[in-house]
C-alpha atoms as a PDB file:
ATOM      1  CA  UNK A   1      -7.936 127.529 105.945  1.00  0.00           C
ATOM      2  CA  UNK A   2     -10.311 124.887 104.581  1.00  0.00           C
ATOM      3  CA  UNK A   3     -11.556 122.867 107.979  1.00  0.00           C
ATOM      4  CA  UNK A   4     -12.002 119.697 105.655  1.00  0.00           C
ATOM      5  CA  UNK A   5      -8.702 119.624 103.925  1.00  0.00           C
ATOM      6  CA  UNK A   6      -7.908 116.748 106.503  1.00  0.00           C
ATOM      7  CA  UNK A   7     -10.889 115.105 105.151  1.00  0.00           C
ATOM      8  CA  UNK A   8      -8.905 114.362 101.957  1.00  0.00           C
ATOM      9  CA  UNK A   9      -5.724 113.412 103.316  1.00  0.00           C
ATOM     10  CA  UNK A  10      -4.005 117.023 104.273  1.00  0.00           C
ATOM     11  CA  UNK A  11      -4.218 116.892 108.128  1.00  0.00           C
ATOM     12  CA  UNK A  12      -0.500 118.018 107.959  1.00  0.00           C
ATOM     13  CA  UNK A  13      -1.378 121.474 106.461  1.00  0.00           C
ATOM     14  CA  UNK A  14      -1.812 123.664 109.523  1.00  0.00           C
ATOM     15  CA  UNK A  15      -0.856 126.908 109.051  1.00  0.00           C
ATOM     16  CA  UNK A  16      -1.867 129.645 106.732  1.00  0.00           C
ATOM     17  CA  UNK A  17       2.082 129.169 105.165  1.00  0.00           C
ATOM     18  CA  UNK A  18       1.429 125.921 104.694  1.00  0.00           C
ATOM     19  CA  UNK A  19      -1.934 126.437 103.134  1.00  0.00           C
ATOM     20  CA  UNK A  20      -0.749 129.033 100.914  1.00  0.00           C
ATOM     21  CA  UNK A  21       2.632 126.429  99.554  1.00  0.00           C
ATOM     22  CA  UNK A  22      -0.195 123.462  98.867  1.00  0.00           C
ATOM     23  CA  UNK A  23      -2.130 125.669  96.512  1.00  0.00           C
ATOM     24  CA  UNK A  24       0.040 127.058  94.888  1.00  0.00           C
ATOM     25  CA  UNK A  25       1.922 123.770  93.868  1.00  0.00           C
ATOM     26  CA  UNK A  26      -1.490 122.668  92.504  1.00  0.00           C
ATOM     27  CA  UNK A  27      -2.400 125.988  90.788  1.00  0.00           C
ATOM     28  CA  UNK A  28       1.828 125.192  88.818  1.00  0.00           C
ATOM     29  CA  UNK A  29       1.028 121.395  88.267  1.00  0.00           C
ATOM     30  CA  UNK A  30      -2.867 120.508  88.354  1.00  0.00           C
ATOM     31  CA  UNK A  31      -2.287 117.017  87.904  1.00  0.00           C
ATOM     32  CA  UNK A  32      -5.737 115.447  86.397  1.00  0.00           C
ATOM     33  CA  UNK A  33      -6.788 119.545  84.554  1.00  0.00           C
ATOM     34  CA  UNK A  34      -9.434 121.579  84.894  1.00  0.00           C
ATOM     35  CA  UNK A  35     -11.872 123.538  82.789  1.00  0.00           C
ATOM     36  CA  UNK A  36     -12.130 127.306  81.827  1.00  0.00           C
ATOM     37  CA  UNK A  37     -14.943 128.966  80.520  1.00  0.00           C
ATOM     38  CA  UNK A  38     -14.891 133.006  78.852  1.00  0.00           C
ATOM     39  CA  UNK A  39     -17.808 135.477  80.017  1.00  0.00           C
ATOM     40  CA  UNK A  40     -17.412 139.155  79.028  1.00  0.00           C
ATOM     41  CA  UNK A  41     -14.262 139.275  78.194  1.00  0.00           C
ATOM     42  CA  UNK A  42     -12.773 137.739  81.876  1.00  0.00           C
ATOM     43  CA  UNK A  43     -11.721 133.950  81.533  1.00  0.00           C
ATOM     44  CA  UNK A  44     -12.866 132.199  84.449  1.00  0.00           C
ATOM     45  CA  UNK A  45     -10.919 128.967  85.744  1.00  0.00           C
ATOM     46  CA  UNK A  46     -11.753 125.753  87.122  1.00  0.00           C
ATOM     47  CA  UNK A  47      -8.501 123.458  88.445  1.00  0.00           C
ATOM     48  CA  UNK A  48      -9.286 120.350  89.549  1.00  0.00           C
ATOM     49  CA  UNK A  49      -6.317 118.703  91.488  1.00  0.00           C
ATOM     50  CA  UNK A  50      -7.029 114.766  92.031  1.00  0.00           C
ATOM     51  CA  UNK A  51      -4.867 113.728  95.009  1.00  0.00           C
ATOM     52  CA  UNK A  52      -6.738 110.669  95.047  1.00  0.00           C
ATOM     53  CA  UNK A  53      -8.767 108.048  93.516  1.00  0.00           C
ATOM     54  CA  UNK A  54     -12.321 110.477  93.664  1.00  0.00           C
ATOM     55  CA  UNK A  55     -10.684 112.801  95.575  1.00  0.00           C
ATOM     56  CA  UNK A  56      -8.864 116.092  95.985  1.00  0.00           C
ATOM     57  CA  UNK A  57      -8.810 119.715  95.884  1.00  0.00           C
ATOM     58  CA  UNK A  58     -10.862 122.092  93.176  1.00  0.00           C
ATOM     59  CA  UNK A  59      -9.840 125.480  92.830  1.00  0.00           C
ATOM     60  CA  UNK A  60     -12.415 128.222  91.256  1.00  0.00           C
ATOM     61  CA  UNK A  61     -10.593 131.905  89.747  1.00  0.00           C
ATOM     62  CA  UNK A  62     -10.074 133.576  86.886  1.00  0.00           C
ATOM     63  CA  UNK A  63      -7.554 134.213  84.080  1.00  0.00           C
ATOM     64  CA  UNK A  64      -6.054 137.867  84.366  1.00  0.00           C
ATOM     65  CA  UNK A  65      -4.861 139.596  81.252  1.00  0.00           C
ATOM     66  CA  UNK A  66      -1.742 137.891  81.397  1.00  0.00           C
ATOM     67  CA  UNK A  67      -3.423 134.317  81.538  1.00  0.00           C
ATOM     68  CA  UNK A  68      -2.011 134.238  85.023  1.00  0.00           C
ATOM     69  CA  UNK A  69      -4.320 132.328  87.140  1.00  0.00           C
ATOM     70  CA  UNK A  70      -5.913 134.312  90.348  1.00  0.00           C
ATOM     71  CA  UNK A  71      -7.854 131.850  92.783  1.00  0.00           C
ATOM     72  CA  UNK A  72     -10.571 132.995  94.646  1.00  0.00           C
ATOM     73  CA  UNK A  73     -11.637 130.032  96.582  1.00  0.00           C
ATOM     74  CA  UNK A  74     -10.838 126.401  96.941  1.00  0.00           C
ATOM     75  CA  UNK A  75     -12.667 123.426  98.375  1.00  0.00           C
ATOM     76  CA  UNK A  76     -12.024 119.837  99.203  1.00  0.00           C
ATOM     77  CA  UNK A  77     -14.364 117.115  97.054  1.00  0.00           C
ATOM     78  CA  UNK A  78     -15.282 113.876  96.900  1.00  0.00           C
ATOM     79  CA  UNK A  79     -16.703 112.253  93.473  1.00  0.00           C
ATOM     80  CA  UNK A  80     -19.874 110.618  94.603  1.00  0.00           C
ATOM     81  CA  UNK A  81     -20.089 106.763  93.716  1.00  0.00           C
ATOM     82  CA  UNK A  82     -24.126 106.005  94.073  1.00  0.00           C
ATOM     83  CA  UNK A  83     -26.702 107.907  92.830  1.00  0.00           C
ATOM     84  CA  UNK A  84     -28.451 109.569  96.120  1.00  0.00           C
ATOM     85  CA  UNK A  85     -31.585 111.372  94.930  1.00  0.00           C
ATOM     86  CA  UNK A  86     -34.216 111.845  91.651  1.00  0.00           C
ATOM     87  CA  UNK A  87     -35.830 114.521  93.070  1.00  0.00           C
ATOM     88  CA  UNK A  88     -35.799 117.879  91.658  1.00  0.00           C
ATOM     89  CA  UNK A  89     -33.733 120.900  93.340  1.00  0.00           C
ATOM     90  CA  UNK A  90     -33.572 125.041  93.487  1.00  0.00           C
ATOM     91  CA  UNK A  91     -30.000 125.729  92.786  1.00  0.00           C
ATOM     92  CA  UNK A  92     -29.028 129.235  94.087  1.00  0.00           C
ATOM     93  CA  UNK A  93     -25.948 131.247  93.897  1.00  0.00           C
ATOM     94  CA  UNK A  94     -23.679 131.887  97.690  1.00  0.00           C
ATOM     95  CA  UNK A  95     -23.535 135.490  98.104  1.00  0.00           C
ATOM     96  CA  UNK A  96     -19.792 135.954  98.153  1.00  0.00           C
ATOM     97  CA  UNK A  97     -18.202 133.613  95.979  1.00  0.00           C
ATOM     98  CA  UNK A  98     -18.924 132.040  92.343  1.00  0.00           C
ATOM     99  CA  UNK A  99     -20.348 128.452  94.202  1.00  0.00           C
ATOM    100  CA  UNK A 100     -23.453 127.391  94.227  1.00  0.00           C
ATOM    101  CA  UNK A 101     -26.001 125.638  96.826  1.00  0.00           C
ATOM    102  CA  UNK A 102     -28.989 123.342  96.114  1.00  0.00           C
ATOM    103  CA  UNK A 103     -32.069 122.971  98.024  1.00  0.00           C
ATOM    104  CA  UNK A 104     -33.414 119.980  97.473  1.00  0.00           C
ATOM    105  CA  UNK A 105     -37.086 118.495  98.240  1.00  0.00           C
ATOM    106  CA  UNK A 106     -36.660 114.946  99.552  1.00  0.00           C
ATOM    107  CA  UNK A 107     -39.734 113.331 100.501  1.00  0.00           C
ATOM    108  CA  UNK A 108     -37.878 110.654 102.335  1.00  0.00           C
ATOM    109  CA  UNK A 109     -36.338 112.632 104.675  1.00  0.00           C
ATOM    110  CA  UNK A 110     -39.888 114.493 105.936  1.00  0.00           C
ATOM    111  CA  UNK A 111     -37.591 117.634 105.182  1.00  0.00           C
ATOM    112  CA  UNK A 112     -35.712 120.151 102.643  1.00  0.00           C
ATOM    113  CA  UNK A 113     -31.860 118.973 101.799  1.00  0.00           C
ATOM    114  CA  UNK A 114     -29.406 121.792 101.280  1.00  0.00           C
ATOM    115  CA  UNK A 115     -25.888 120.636 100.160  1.00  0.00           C
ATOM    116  CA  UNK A 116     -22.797 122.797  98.160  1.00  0.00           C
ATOM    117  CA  UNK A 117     -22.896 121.971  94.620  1.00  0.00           C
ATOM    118  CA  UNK A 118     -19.708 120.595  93.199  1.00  0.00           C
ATOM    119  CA  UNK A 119     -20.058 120.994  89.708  1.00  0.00           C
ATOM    120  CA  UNK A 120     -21.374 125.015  89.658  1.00  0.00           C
ATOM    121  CA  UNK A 121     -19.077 126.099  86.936  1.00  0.00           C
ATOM    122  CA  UNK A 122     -20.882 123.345  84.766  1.00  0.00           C
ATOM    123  CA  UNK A 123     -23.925 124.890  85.938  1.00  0.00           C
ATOM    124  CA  UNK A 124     -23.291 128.611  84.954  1.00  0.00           C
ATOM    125  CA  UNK A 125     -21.726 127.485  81.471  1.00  0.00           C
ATOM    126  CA  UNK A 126     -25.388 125.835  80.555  1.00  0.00           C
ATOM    127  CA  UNK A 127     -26.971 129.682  81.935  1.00  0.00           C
ATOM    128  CA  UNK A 128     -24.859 131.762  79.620  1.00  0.00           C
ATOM    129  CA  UNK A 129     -25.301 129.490  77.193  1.00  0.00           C
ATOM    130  CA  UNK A 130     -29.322 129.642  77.745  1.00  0.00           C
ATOM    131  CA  UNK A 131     -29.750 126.384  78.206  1.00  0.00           C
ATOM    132  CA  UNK A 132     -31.481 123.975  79.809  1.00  0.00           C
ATOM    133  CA  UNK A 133     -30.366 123.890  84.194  1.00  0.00           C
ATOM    134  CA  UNK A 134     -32.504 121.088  85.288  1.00  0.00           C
ATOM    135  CA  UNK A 135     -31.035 118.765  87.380  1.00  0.00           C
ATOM    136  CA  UNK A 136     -32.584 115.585  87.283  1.00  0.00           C
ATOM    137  CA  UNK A 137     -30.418 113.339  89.652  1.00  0.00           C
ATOM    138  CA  UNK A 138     -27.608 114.008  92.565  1.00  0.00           C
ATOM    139  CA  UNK A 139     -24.917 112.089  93.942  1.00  0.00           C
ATOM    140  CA  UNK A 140     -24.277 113.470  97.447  1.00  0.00           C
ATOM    141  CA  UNK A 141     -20.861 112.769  99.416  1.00  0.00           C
ATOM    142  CA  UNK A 142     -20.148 113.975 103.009  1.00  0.00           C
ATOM    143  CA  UNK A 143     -16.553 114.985 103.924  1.00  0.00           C
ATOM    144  CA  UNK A 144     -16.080 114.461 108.040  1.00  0.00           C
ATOM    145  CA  UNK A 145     -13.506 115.677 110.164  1.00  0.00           C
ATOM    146  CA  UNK A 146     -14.837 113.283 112.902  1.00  0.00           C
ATOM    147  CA  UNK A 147     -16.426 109.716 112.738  1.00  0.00           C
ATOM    148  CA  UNK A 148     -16.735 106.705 114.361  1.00  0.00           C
ATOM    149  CA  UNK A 149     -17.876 103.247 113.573  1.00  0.00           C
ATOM    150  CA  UNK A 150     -20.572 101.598 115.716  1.00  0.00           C
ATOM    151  CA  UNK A 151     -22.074  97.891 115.731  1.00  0.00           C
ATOM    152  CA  UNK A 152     -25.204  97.314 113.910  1.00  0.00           C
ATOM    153  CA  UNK A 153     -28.392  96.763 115.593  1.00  0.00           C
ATOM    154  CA  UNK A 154     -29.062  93.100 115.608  1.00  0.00           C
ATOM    155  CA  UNK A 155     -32.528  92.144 113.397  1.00  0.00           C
ATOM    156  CA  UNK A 156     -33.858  89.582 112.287  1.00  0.00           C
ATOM    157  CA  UNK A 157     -34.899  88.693 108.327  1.00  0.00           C
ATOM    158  CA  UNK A 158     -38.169  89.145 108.836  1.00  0.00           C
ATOM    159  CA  UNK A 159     -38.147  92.158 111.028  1.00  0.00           C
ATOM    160  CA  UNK A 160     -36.129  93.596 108.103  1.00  0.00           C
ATOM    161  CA  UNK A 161     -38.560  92.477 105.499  1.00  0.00           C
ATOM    162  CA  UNK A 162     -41.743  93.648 108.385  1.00  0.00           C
ATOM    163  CA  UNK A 163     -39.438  97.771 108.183  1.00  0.00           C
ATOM    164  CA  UNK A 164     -38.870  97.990 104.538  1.00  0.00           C
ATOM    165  CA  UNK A 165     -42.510  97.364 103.931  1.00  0.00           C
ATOM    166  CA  UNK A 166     -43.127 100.374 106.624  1.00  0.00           C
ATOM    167  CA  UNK A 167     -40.696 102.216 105.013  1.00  0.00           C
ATOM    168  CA  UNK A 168     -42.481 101.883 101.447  1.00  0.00           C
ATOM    169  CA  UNK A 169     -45.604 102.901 103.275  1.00  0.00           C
ATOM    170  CA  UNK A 170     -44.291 105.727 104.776  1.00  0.00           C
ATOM    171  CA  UNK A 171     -43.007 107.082 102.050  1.00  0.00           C
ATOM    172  CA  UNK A 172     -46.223 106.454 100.000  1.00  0.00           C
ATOM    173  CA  UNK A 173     -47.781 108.902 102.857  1.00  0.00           C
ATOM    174  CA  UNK A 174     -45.168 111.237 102.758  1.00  0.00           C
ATOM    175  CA  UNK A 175     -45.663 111.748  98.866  1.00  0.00           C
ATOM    176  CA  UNK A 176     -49.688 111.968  99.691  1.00  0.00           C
ATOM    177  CA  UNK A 177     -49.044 114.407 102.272  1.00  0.00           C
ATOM    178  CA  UNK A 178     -46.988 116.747 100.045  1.00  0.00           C
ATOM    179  CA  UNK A 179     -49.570 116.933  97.201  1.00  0.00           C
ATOM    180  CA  UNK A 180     -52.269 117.875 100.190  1.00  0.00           C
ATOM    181  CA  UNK A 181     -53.710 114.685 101.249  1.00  0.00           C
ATOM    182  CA  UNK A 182     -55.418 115.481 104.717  1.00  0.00           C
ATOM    183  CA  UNK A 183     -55.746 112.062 105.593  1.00  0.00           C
ATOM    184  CA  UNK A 184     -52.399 111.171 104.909  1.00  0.00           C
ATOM    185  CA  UNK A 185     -51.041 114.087 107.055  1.00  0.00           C
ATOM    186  CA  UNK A 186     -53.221 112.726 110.203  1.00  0.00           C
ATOM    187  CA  UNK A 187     -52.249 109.105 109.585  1.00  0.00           C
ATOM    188  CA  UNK A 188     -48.251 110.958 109.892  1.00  0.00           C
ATOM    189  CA  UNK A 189     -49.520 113.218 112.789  1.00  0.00           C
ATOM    190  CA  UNK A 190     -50.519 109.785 114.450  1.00  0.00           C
ATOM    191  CA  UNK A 191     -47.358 107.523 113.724  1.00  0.00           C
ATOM    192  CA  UNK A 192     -44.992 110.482 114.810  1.00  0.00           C
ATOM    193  CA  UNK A 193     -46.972 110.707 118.137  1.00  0.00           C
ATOM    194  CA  UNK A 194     -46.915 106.399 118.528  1.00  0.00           C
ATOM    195  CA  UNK A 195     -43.018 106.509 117.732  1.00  0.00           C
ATOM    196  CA  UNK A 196     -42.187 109.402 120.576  1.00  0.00           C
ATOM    197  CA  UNK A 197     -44.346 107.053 123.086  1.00  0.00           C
ATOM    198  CA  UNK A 198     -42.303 103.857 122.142  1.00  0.00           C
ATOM    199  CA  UNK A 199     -38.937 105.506 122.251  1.00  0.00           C
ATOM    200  CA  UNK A 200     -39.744 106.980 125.400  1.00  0.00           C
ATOM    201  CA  UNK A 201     -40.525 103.829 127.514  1.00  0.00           C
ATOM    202  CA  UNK A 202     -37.734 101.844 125.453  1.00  0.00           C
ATOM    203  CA  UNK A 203     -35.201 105.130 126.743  1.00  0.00           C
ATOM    204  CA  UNK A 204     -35.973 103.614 130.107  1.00  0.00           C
ATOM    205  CA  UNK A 205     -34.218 100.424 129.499  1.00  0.00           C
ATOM    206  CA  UNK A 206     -31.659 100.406 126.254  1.00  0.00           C
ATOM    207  CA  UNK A 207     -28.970 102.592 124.946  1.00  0.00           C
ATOM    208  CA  UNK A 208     -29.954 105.293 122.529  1.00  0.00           C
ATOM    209  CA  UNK A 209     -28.103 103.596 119.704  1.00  0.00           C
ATOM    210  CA  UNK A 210     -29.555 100.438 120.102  1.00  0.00           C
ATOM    211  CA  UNK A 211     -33.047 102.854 119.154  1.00  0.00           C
ATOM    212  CA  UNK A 212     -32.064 104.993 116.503  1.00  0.00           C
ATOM    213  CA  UNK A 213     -30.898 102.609 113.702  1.00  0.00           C
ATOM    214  CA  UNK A 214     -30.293 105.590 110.882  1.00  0.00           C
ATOM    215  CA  UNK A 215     -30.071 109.697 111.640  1.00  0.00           C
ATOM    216  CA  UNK A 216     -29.986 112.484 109.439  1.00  0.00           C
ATOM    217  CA  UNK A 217     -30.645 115.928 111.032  1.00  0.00           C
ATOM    218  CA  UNK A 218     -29.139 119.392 110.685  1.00  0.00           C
ATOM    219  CA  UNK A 219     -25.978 119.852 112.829  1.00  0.00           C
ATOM    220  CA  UNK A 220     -24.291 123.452 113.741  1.00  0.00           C
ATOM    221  CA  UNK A 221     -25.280 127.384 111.776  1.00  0.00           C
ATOM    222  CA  UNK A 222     -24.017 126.040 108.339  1.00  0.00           C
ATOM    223  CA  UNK A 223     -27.098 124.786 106.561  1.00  0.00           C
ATOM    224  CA  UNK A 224     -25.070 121.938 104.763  1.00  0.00           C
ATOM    225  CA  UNK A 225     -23.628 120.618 107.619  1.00  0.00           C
ATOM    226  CA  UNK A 226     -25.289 117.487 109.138  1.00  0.00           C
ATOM    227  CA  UNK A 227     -24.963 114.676 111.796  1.00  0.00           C
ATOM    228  CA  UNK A 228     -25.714 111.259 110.439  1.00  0.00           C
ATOM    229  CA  UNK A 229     -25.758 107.856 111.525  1.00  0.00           C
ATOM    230  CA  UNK A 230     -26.239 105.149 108.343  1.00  0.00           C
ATOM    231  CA  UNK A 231     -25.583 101.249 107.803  1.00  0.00           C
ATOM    232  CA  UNK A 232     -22.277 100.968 105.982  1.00  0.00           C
ATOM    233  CA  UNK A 233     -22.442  99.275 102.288  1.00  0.00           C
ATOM    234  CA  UNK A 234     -19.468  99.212 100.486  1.00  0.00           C
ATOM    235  CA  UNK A 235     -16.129 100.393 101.948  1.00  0.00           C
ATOM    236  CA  UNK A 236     -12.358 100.532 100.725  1.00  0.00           C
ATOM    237  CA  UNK A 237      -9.248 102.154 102.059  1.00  0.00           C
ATOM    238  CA  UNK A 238      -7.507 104.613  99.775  1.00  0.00           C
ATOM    239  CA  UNK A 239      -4.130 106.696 100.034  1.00  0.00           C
ATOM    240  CA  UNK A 240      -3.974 110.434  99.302  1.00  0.00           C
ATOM    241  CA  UNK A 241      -0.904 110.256  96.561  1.00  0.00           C
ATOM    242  CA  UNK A 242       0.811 113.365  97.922  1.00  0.00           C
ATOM    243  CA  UNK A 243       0.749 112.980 101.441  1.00  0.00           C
ATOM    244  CA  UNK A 244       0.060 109.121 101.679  1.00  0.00           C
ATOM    245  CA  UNK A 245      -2.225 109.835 104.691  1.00  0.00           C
ATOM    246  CA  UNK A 246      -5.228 107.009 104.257  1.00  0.00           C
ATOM    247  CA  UNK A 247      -8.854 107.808 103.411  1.00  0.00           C
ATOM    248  CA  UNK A 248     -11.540 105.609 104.290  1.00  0.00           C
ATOM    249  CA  UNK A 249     -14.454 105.598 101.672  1.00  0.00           C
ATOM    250  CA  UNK A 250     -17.954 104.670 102.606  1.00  0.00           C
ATOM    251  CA  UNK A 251     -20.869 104.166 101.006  1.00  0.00           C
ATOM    252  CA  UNK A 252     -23.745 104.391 103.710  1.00  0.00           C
ATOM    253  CA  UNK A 253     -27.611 104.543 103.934  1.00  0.00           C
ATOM    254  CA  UNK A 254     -29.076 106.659 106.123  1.00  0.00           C
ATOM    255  CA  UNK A 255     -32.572 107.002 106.296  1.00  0.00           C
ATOM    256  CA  UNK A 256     -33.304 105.216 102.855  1.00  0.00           C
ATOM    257  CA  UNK A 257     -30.610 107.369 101.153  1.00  0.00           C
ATOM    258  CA  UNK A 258     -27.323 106.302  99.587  1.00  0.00           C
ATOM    259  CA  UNK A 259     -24.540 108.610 100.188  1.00  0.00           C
ATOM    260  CA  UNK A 260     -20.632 108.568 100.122  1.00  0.00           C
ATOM    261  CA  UNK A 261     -18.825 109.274 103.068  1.00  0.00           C
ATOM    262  CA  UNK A 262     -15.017 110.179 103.057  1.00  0.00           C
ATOM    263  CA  UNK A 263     -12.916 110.464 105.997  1.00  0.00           C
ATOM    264  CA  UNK A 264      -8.978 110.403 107.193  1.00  0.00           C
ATOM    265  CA  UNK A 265      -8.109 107.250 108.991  1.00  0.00           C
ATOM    266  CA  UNK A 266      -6.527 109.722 111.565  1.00  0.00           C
ATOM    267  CA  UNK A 267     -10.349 110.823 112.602  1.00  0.00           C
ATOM    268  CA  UNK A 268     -12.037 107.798 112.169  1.00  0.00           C
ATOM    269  CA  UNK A 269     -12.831 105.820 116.103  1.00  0.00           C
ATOM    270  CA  UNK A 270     -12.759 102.074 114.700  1.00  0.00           C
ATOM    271  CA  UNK A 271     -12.740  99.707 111.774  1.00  0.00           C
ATOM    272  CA  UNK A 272     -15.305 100.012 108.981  1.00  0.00           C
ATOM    273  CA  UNK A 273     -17.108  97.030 107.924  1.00  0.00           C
ATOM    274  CA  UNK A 274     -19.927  96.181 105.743  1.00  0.00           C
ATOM    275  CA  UNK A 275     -22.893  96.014 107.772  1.00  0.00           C
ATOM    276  CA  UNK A 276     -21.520  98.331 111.147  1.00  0.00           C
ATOM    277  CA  UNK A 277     -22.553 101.560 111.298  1.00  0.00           C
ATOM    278  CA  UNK A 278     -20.911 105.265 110.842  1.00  0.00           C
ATOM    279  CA  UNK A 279     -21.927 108.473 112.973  1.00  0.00           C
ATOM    280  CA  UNK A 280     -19.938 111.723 112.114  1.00  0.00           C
ATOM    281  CA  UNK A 281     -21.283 115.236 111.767  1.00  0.00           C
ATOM    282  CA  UNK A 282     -20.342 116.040 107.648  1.00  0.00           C
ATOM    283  CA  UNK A 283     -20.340 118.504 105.422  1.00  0.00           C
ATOM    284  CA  UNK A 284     -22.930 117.410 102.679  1.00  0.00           C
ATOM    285  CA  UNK A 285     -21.324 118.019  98.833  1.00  0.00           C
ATOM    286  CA  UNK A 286     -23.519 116.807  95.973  1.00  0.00           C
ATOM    287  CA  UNK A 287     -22.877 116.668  92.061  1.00  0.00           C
ATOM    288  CA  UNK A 288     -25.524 117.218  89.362  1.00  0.00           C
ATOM    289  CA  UNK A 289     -27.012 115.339  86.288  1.00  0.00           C
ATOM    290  CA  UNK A 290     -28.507 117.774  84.523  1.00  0.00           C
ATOM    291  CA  UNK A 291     -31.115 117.509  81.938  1.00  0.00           C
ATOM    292  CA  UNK A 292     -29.982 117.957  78.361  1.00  0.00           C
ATOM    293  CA  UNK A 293     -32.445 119.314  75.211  1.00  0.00           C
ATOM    294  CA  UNK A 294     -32.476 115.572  73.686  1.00  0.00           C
ATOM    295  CA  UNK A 295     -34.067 114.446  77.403  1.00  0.00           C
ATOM    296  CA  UNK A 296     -30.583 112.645  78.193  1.00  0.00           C
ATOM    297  CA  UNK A 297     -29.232 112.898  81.626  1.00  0.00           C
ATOM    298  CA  UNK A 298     -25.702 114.143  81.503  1.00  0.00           C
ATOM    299  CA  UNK A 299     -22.921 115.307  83.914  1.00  0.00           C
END
């Protein structure tokens, strides 16, 4: 069973009888379609059950000689809302299943990104086809089993103004960095070792929350599973039209990157509001733009 089916409003499904009823009502009825594509004479199958608005349950198989649809795997998604990231990524194939995972080099983060790619089957049509599989942007979504909502660290308009500018500046040295700039690695050598001395003697006295304003870091074996803590933008409640369990989506920033985060009311410790902050460990999804021959970025 799927651990983030709850995620998108099935926290009722708990058995594998249960699992096994769900899918098969949306493999009879896919609401909102799907798309197949043909490869060596075996049809393979894409349904794409919307339980939601942005939101449901995608189904990857393959038509048998019959046309009889045989699933192979399933996972919860989330349509992302914001466009996260314009840098470039290495999409590779999982070992034991038709999906696909992107590693992703985001300066911002001081780090590689590694999130499941929703839209794969879009991606293997455009390799038989020979064409081009650049992706030039990604809208990344967490799904979260667990979250809750804490109050926003209290600054001041120009101590915002005083960290954007740092922010801009550390970025500008990350990029150096990258392309080999020695200088610009020292001058990051220096500021990581002056930001472990200040949060040490501020540990003394606050809360760690009160420190860390954003968090982005590697949770657990998976490698697209993270923990985050981000400033929340926009927010709306939603209902999941089959179960009417209620799905909280929010768009956050965490560490100068806009993401979508989607989560059952049931597992959510508080109220959402524009400006609070969310911490929950999620499992990172992303979709593609992808690079067509006329230079046009298309889905």
């Amino acid at each position: 069973m799927h651990r983030y089916l709850r995620a998108v409003g099935f926290s009722n499904v708990e058995t594998k009888y249960q699992e096994i009823h769900l899918l098969k009502s949306m493999e009879k009825a896919p609401p909102y379609g799907g798309a197949e594509r043909s490869r060596h004479e075996q049809s393979y199958a894409e349904l794409k059950c919307e339980v939601g608005e942005g939101f449901g349950v995608i189904l990857h198989g393959y038509r048998d000689e019959n046309g009889i649809f045989c699933r192979e795997f399933y996972f919860p998604y989330m349509e992302g809302q914001v466009i996260t990231t314009m840098a470039g990524g290495y999409v590779r194939r999982h070992g034991s299943q038709e999906s696909y995972a992107v590693l992703c080099e985001e300066y911002r983060l001081g780090s590689a990104l590694i999130f499941f790619l929703t839209n794969g089957l879009k991606y293997r049509e455009r390799m038989d086809e020979k064409r081009i599989t650049e992706i030039q942007s990604f809208s990344l979504t967490g799904l979260s089993v667990k979250g809750t909502i804490l109050l926003p660290v209290k600054k001041t308009e120009r101590q915002i103004e005083k960290i954007n500018a740092n922010t801009r500046v550390h970025n500008q040295m990350l990029e150096a960095a990258r392309e080999g700039d020695e200088s610009a690695m020292e001058s990051l050598t220096m500021e990581d070792i002056n930001l472990y001395s200040q949060i040490s003697r501020r540990m003394l006295k606050e809360d760690v929350y009160s420190i860390v304003d954003s968090c982005f870091m590697p949770t657990g074996v998976e490698c697209d599973h993270y923990m985050v803590i981000g400033e929340i933008g926009k927010c709306r409640r939603v209902e999941n039209l089959w179960t009417r369990e209620k799905i909280w989506q929010m768009q956050i920033n965490c560490n100068s990157l806009d993401m979508t985060i989607c989560i059952n009311e049931k597992d959510l410790l508080g109220e959402p509001k524009e400006g609070r902050r969310f911490k929950g460990d999620i499992w990172l999804q992303g979709i593609g733009s992808f690079v067509d021959e006329s230079g046009v970025c298309r889905l």
